[in-house]
Every structure is written in C-alpha cells, then in structure tokens.
C-alpha atoms as a PDB file:
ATOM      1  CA  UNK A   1     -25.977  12.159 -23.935  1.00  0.00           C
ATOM      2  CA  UNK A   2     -24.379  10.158 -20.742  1.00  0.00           C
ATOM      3  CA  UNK A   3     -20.567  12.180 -20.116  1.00  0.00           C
ATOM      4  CA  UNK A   4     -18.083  10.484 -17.588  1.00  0.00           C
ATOM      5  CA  UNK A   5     -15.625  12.077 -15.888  1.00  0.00           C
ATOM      6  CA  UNK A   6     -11.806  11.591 -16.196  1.00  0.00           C
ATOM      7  CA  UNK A   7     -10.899   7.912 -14.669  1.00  0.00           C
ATOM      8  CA  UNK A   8      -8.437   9.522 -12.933  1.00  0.00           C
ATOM      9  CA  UNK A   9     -10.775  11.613 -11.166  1.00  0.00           C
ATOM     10  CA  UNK A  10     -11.708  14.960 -11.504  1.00  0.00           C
ATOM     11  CA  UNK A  11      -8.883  17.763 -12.507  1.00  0.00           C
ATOM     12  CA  UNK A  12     -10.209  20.674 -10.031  1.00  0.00           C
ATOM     13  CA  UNK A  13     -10.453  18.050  -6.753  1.00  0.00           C
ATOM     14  CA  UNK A  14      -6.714  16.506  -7.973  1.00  0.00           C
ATOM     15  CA  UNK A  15      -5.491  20.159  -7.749  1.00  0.00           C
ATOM     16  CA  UNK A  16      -6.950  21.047  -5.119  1.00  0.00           C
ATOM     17  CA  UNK A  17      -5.514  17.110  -3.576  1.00  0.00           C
ATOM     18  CA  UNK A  18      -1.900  18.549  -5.064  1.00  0.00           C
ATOM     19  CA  UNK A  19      -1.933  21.874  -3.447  1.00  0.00           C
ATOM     20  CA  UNK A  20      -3.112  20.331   0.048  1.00  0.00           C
ATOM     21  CA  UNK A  21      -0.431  17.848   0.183  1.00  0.00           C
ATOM     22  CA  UNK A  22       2.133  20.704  -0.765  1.00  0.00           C
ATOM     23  CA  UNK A  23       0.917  22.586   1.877  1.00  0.00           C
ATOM     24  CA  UNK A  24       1.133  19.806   4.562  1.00  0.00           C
ATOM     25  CA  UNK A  25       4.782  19.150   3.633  1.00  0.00           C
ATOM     26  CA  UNK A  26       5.472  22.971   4.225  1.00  0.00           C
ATOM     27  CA  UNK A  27       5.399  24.178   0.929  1.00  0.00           C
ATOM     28  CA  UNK A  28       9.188  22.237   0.463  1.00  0.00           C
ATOM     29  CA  UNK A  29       7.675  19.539  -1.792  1.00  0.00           C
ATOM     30  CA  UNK A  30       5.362  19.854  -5.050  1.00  0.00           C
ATOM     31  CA  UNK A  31       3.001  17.433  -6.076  1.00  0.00           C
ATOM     32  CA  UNK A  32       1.631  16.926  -9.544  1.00  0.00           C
ATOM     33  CA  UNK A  33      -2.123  16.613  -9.581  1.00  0.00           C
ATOM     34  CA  UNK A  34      -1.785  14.801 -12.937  1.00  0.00           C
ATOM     35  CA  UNK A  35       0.150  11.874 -11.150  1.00  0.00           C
ATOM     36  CA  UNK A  36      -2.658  11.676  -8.625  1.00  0.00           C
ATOM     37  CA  UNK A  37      -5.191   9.068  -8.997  1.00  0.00           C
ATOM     38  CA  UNK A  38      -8.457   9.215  -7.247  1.00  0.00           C
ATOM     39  CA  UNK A  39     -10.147   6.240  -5.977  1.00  0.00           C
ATOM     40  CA  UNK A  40     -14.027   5.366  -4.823  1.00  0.00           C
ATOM     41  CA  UNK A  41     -12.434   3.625  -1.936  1.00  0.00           C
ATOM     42  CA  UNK A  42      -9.509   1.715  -0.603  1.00  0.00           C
ATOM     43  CA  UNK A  43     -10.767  -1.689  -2.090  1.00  0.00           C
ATOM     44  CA  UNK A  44     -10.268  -0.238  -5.347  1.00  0.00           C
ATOM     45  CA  UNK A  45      -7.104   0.802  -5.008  1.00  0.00           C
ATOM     46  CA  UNK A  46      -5.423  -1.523  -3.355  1.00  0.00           C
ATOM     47  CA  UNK A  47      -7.049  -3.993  -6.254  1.00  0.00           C
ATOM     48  CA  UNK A  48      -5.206  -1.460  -8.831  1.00  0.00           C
ATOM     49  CA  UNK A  49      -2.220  -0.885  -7.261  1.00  0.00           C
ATOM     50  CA  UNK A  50      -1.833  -5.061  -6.967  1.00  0.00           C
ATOM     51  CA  UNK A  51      -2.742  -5.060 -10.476  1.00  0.00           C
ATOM     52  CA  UNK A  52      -0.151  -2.440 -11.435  1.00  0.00           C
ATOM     53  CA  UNK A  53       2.909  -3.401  -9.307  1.00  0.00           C
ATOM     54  CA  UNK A  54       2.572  -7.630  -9.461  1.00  0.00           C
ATOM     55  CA  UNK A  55       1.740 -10.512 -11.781  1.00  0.00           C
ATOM     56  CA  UNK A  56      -0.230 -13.549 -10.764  1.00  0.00           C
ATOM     57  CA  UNK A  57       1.819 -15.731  -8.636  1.00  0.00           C
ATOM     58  CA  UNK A  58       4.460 -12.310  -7.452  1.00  0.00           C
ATOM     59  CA  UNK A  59       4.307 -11.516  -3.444  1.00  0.00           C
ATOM     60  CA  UNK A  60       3.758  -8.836  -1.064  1.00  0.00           C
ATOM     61  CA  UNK A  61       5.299  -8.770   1.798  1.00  0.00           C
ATOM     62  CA  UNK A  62       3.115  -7.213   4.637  1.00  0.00           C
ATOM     63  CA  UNK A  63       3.583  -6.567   8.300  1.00  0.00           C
ATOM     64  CA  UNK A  64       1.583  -7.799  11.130  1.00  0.00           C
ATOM     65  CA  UNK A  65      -0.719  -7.513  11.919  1.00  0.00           C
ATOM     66  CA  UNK A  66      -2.467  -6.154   9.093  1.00  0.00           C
ATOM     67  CA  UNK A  67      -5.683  -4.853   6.925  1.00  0.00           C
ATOM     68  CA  UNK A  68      -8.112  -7.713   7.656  1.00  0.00           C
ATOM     69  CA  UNK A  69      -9.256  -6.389   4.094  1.00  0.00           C
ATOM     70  CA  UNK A  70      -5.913  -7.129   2.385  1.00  0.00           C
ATOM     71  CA  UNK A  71      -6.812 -10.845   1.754  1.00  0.00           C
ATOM     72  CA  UNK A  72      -9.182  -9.825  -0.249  1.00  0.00           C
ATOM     73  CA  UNK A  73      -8.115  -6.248  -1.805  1.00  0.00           C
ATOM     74  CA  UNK A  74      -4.609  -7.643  -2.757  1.00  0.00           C
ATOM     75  CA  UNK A  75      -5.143 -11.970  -3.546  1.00  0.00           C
ATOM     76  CA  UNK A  76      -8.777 -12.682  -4.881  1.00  0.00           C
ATOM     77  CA  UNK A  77      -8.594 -11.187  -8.360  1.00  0.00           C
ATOM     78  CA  UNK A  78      -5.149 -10.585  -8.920  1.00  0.00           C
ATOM     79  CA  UNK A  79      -3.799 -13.632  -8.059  1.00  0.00           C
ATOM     80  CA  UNK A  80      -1.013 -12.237  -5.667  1.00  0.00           C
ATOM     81  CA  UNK A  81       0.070 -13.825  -2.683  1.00  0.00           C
ATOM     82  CA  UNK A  82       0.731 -12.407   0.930  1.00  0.00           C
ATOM     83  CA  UNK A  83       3.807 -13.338   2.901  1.00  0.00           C
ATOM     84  CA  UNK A  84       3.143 -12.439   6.540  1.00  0.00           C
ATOM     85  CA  UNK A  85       6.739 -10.610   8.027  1.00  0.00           C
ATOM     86  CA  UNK A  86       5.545 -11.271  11.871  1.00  0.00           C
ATOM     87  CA  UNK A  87       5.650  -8.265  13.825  1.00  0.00           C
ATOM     88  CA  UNK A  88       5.054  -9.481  17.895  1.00  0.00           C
ATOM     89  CA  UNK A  89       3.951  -8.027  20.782  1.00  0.00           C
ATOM     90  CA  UNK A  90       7.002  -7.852  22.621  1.00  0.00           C
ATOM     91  CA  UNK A  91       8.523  -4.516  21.126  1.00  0.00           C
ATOM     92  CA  UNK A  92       5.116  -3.022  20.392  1.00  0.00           C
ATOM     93  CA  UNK A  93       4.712  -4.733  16.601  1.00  0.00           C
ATOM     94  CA  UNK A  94       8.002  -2.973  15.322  1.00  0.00           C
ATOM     95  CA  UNK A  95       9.377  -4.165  12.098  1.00  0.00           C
ATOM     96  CA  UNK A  96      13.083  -5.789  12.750  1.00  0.00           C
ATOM     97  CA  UNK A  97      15.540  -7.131  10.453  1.00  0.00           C
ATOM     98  CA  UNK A  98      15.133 -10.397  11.225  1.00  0.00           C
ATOM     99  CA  UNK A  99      11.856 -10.467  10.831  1.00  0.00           C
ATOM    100  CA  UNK A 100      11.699  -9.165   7.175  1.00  0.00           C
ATOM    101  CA  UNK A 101      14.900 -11.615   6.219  1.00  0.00           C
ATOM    102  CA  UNK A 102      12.878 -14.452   7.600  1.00  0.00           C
ATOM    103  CA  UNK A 103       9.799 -13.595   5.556  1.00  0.00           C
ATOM    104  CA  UNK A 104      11.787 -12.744   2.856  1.00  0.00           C
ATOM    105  CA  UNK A 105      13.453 -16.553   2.925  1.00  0.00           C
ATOM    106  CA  UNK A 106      10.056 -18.281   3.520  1.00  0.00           C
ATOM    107  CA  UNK A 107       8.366 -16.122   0.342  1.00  0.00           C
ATOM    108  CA  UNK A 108      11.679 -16.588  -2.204  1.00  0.00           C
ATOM    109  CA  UNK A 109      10.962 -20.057  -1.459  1.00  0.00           C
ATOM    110  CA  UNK A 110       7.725 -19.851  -3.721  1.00  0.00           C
ATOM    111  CA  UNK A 111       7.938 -16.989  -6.220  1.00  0.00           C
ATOM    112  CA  UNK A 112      10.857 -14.886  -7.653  1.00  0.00           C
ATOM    113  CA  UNK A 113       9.275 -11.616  -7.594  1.00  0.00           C
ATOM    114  CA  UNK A 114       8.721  -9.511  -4.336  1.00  0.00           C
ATOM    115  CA  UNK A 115       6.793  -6.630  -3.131  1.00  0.00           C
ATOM    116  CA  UNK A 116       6.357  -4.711   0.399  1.00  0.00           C
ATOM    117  CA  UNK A 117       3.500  -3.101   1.570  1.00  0.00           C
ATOM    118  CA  UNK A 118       2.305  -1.595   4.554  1.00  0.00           C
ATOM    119  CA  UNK A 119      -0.484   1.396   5.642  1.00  0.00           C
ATOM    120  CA  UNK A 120       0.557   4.341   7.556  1.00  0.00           C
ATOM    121  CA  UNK A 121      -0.465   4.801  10.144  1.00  0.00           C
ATOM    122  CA  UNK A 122      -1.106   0.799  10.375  1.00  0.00           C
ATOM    123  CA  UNK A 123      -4.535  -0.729  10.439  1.00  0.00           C
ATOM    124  CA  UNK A 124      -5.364  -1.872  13.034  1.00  0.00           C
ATOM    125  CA  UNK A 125      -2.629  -0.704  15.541  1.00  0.00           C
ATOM    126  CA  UNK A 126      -2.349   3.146  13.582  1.00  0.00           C
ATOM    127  CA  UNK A 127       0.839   3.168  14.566  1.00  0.00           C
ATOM    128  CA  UNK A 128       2.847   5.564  12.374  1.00  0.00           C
ATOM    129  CA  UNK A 129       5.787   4.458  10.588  1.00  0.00           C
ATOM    130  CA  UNK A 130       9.090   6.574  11.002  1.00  0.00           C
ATOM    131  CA  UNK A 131      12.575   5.960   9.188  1.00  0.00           C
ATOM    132  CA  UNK A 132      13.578   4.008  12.660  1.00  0.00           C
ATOM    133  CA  UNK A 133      10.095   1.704  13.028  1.00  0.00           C
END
C-alpha cells in the first residue's frame, strides 16, 4: 500500500513553520500553518505561484536585476511574461517611481493584467527591501 503525504506538506513541519515565524515577528503576529504551503524547492513554487496569481499572456513586473532562474520559473510553462522595471547602479539598484511607471507604461502596452514580484532579500544583490527601498 503506497501512502502520500498531504500536498501541502506535512501538518507537524507546517506547525512547527507557523510557530517559528510567530516567534521571529515577536510573538505580535500569528500565522496559520494551514495557509502554509511547503515546496521541494523554489522552482516549484515560483511555477505555482505564476500559475495561481496570472493567466497566459498576464505580466510580472520584476526589478533588476533579478533571479537568473525567473525566466524560466515564472514564463516557460505558464505562459507569463516578465517586464523588466530597471533598477541602475547609480543609487545602489533602488526601486524609484519612475522606474516602475515606466515599466508599468511599456508592459500595459501588451497585456491588461499586471503583477509585481520581487525576492527579499534580492537575488543576486540580497539587498533587503524596507518600506523606503
């Protein structure tokens, strides 16, 4: 008899995932472990979380420089599309305004339906992202 566990991954490491992330946050915020979704990797879910939050032809918006890996986690089975929202060198790759308005122009140009996304800390630069980046 072949028994799989719960897609979601299993209930006593999503607790103990829950009660971690409470903990980290000072005990001020609480964290369902039955909204937590485990993944066998960040391909994975990426892929599902492309899947879940766009339709074929929508757009992410995504800060550079980014994931090497997003190209392929995010477009080649989903059939999403990445807008780059150039970050430069010049102020250490911090997101402005302008920037996102001009990627946001260039993508609404294409498709009708937007997305952002972005890793924290950032890969490659692991720069964290605050409420002023």
């Amino acid at each position: 008899m072949a028994n799989f566990q719960d897609y979601h991954g299993l209930p006593e490491f999503r607790n103990a995932v829950a009660k971690f992330m409470s903990r980290t946050r000072g005990n001020r915020v609480t964290f369902d472990p039955d909204r937590i979704v485990m993944s066998g990797g960040a391909t994975g879910a990426h892929e599902a979380t492309a899947f879940c939050l766009a339709d074929p032809g929508d757009a992410f918006l995504v800060p550079t420089p980014y994931y090497p890996g997003f190209d392929r986690d995010l477009r080649w089975r989903t059939g999403v599309k990445l807008v780059p929202v150039i970050c430069e060198s010049a102020n250490n790759f911090k997101l402005t305004k302008q920037a996102l308005e001009e990627a946001y122009e260039k993508a609404t140009e294409d498709t009708s339906e937007l997305k952002f996304t972005h890793n924290n800390p950032s890969n490659p630069l692991a720069q964290l992202w605050t409420e002023t980046h």
